[in-house]
Protein backbone atom coordinates (compact mmCIF):
# COMPACT_ATOMS: atom_id res chain seq x y z
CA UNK A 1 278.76 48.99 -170.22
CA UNK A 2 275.29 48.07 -170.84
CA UNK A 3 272.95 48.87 -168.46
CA UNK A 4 270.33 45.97 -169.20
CA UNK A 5 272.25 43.97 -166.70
CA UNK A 6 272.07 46.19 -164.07
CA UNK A 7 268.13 46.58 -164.96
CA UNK A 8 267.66 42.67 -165.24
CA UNK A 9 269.28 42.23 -161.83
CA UNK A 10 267.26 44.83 -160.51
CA UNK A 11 263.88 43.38 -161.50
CA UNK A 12 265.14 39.49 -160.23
CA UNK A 13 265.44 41.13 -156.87
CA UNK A 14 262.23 42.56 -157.24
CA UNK A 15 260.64 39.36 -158.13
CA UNK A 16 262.63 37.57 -155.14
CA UNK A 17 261.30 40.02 -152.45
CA UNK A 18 257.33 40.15 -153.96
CA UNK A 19 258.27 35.53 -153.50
CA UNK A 20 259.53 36.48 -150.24
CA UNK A 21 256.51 38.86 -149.20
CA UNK A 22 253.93 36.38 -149.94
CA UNK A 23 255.35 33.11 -148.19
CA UNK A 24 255.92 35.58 -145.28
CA UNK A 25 252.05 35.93 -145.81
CA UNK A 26 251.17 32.65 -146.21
CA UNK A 27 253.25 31.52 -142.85
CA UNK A 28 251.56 34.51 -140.71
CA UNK A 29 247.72 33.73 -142.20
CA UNK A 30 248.83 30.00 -141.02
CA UNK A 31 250.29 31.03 -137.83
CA UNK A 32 247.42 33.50 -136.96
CA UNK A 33 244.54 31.34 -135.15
CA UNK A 34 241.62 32.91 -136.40
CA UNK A 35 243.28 33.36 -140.18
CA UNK A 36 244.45 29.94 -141.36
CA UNK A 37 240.78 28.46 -141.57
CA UNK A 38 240.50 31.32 -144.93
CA UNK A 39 243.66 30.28 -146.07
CA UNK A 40 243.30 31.35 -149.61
CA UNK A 41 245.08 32.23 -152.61
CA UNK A 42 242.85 35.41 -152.08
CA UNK A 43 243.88 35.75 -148.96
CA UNK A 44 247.46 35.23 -149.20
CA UNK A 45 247.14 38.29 -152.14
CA UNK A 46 245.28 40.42 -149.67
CA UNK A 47 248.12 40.02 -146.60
CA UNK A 48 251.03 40.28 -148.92
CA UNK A 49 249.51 43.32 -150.67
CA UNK A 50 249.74 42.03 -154.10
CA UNK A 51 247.26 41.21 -156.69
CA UNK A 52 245.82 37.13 -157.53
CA UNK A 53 247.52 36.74 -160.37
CA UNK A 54 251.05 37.56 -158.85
CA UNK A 55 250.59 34.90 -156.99
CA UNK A 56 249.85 32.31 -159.78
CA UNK A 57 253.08 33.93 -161.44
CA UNK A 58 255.07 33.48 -158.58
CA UNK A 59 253.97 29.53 -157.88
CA UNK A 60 252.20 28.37 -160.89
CA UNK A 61 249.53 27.63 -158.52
CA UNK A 62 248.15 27.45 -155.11
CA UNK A 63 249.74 23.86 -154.27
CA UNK A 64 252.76 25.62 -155.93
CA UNK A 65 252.46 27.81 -153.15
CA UNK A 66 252.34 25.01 -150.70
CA UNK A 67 255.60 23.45 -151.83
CA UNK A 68 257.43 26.79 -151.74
CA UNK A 69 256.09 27.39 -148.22
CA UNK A 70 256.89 23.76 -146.87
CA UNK A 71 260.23 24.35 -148.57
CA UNK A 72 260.71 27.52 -146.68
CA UNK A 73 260.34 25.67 -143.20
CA UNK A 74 262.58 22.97 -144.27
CA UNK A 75 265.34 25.87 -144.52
CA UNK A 76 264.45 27.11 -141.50
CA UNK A 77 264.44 23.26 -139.52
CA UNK A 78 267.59 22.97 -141.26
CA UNK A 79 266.20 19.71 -142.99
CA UNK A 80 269.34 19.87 -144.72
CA UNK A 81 271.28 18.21 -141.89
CA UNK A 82 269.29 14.81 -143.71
CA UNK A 83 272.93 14.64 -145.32
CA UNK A 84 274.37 13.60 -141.95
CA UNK A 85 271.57 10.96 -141.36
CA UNK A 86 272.48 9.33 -144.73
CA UNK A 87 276.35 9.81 -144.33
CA UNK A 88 276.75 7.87 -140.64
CA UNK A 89 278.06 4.12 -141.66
CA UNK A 90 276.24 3.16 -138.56
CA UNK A 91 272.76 2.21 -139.03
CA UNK A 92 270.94 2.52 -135.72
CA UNK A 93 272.87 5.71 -135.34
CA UNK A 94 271.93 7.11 -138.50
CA UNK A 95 268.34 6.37 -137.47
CA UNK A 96 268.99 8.28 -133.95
CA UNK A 97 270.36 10.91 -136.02
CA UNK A 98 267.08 11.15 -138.56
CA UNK A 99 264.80 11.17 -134.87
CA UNK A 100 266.96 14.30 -133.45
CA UNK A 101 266.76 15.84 -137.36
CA UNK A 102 262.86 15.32 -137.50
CA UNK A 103 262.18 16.49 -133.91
CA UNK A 104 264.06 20.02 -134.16
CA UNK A 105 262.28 20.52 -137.45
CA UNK A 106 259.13 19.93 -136.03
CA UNK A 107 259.71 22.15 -133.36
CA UNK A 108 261.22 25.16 -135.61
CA UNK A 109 257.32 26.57 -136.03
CA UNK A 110 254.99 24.30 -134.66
CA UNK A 111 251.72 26.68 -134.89
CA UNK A 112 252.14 26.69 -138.68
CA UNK A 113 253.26 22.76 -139.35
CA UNK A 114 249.93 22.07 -136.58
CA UNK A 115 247.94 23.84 -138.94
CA UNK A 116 249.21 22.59 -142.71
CA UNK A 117 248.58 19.73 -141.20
CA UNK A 118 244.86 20.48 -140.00
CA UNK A 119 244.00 21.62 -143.06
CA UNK A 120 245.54 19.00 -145.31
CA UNK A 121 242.45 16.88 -144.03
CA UNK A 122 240.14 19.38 -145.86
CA UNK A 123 242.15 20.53 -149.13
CA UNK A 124 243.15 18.43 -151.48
CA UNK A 125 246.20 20.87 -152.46
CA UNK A 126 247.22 21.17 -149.21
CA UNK A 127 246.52 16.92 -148.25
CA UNK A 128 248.80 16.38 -151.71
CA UNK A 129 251.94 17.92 -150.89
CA UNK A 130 251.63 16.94 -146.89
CA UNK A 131 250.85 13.33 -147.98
CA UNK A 132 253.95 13.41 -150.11
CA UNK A 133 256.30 14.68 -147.54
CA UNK A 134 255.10 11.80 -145.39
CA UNK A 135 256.37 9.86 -148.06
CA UNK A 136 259.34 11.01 -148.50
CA UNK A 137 260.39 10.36 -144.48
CA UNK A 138 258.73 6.87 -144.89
CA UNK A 139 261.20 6.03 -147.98
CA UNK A 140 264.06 7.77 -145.92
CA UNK A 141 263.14 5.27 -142.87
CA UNK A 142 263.13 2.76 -145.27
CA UNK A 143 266.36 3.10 -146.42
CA UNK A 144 267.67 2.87 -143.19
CA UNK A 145 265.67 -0.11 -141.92
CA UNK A 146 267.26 -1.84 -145.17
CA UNK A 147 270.79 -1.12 -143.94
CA UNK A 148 270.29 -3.34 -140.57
CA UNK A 149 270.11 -6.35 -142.93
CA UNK A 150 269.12 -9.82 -141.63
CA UNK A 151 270.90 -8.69 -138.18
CA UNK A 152 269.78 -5.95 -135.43
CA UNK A 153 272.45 -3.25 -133.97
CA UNK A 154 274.55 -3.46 -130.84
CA UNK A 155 274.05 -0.28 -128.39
CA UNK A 156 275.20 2.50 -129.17
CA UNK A 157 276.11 5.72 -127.75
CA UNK A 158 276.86 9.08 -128.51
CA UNK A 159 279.87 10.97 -127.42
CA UNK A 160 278.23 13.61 -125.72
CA UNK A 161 276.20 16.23 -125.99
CA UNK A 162 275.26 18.00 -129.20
CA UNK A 163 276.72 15.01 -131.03
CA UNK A 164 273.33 15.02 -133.39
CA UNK A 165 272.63 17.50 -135.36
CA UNK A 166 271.35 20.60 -133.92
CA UNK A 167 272.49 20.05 -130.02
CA UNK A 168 269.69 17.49 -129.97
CA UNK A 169 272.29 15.30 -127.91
CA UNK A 170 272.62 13.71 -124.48
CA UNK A 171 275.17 13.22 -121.50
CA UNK A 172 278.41 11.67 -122.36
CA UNK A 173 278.52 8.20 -121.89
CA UNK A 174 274.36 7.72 -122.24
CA UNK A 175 273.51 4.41 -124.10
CA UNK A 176 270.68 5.21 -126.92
CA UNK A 177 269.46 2.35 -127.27
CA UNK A 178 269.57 -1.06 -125.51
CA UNK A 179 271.56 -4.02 -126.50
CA UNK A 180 269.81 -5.56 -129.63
CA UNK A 181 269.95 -7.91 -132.65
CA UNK A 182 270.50 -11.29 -130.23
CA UNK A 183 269.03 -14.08 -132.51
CA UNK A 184 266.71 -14.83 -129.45
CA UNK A 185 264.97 -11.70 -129.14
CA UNK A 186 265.90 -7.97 -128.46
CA UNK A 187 266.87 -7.02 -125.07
CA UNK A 188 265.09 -3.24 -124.22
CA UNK A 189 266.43 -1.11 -121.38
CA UNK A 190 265.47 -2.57 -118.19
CA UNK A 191 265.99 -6.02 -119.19
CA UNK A 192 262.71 -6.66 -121.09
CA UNK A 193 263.09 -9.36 -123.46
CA UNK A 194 261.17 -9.59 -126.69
CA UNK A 195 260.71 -12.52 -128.98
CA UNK A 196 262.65 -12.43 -132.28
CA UNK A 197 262.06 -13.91 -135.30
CA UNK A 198 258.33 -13.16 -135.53
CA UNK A 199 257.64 -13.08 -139.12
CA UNK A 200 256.77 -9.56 -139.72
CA UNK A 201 258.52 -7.87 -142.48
CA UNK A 202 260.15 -4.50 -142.61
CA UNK A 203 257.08 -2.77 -143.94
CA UNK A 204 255.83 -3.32 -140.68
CA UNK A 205 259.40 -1.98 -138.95
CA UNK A 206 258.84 1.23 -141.27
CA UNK A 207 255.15 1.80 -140.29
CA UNK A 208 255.93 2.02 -136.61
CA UNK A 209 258.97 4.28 -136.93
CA UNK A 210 256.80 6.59 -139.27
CA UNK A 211 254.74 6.77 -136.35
CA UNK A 212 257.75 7.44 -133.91
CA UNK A 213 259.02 10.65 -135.93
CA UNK A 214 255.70 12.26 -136.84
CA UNK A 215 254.82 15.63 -136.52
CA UNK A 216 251.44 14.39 -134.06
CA UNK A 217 253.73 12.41 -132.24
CA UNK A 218 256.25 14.79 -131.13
CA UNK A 219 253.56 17.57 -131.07
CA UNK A 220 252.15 15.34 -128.13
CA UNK A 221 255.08 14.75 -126.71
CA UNK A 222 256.63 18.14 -126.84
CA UNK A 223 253.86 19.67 -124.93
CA UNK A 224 253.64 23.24 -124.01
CA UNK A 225 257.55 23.49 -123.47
CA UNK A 226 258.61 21.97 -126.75
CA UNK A 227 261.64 21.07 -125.48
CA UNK A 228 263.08 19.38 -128.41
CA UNK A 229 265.97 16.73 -126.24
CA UNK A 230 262.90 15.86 -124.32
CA UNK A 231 260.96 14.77 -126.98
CA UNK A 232 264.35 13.05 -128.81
CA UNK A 233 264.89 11.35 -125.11
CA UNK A 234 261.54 10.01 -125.17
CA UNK A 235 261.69 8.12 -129.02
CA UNK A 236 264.95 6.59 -128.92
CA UNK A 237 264.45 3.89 -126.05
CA UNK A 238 261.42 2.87 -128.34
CA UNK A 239 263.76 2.15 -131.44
CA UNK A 240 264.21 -1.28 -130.35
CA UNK A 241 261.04 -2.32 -129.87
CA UNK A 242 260.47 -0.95 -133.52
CA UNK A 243 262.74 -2.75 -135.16
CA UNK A 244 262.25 -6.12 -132.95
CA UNK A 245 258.82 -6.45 -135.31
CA UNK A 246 261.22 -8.15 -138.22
């Protein structure tokens, strides 16, 4: 047997632990306080211990490097639960579900998604591939604003703890979200009535839910304790007021 397959798989897994070194770099320059203002190419090659151009060959270039790295925390937030979202026939749970998704993923390594998103006010590499995330929740909201049609959900509740994805759940029995989609207005929890019918189309619906599952939002809300059902407890009263501006 030839050995050129033996020495081809040997230099992939060389190449796969140099890709693995540097977005390890890239996340601890981000996570480190006084580091992620230099966040550099440069200094990604310095704290992985390779040279510039490895780098470059690695991720074509440095917003190359960006994607990779925001791909590596969606693997570790376990973005891929999204399928779930997207697979519940029920619309207002699916959006429930998308809240819970969103929330543990923002909590899976705050200090480096606080500071991406710090610094993708100041480079436009780093502002490109943040802004298009962004986008790509705000089509995903979207598509689930679309599915409620000309009528608003009923309540719903889950069965019980853990029943979104990622334990993100709460006691057995609790309503999510209050009664809504009466063609007089949306009833809230508590009894609050709001007016219906007020013109506003679902761009506006979409704009407030972006809001709602934001990283700055659940970084505020999360606090010191990032308690991740705290924060999901906290957004999904506020669903119906959301999507009572159609």
């Amino acid at each position: 047997m030839s050995p050129r397959p033996y020495r081809m798989g040997q230099r992939q897994a060389i190449v796969d632990e140099t890709r693995e070194r540097i977005l390890a770099a890239a996340r601890a320059l981000l996570a480190d306080p006084s580091g992620y203002k230099s966040f550099t190419v440069d200094a990604v090659a310095q704290a992985a211990d390779v040279a510039r151009p490895t780098v470059y060959y690695q991720f074509g270039s440095k917003r190359g490097l960006i994607e990779a790295l925001c791909d590596d925390l969606a693997a570790a937030g376990r973005m891929d639960d999204m399928a779930t979202v997207f697979s519940e026939p029920d619309p207002l749970v699916s959006l429930e579900r998308l809240v819970a998704v969103f929330a543990r993923f923002w909590a899976s390594d705050r200090p480096v998604t606080r500071r991406l998103r710090a610094l993708a006010a100041l480079d436009p590499d780093i502002g490109q591939v943040i802004s298009a995330r962004d986008e790509r929740r705000r089509e995903a909201l979207g598509v689930l604003v679309g599915r409620f049609g000309a009528a608003l959900p009923g309540s719903a509740a889950l069965p019980g703890s853990g029943a979104l994805p990622g334990g993100a759940g709460l006691p057995e029995g609790t309503a999510l979200s209050g009664p809504v989609g009466q063609p007089g207005g949306t009833a809230l929890p508590g009894g609050t009535e709001l007016p219906g019918g007020t013109g506003r189309d679902t761009a506006a619906v979409v704009d407030v839910l972006q809001a709602l599952t934001s990283f700055e939002t659940f970084d505020v809300i999360a606090g010191a304790e990032g308690d991740v059902d705290y924060v999901v407890r906290a957004i999904l009263p506020l669903l119906p007021a959301a999507l009572a501006l159609t």
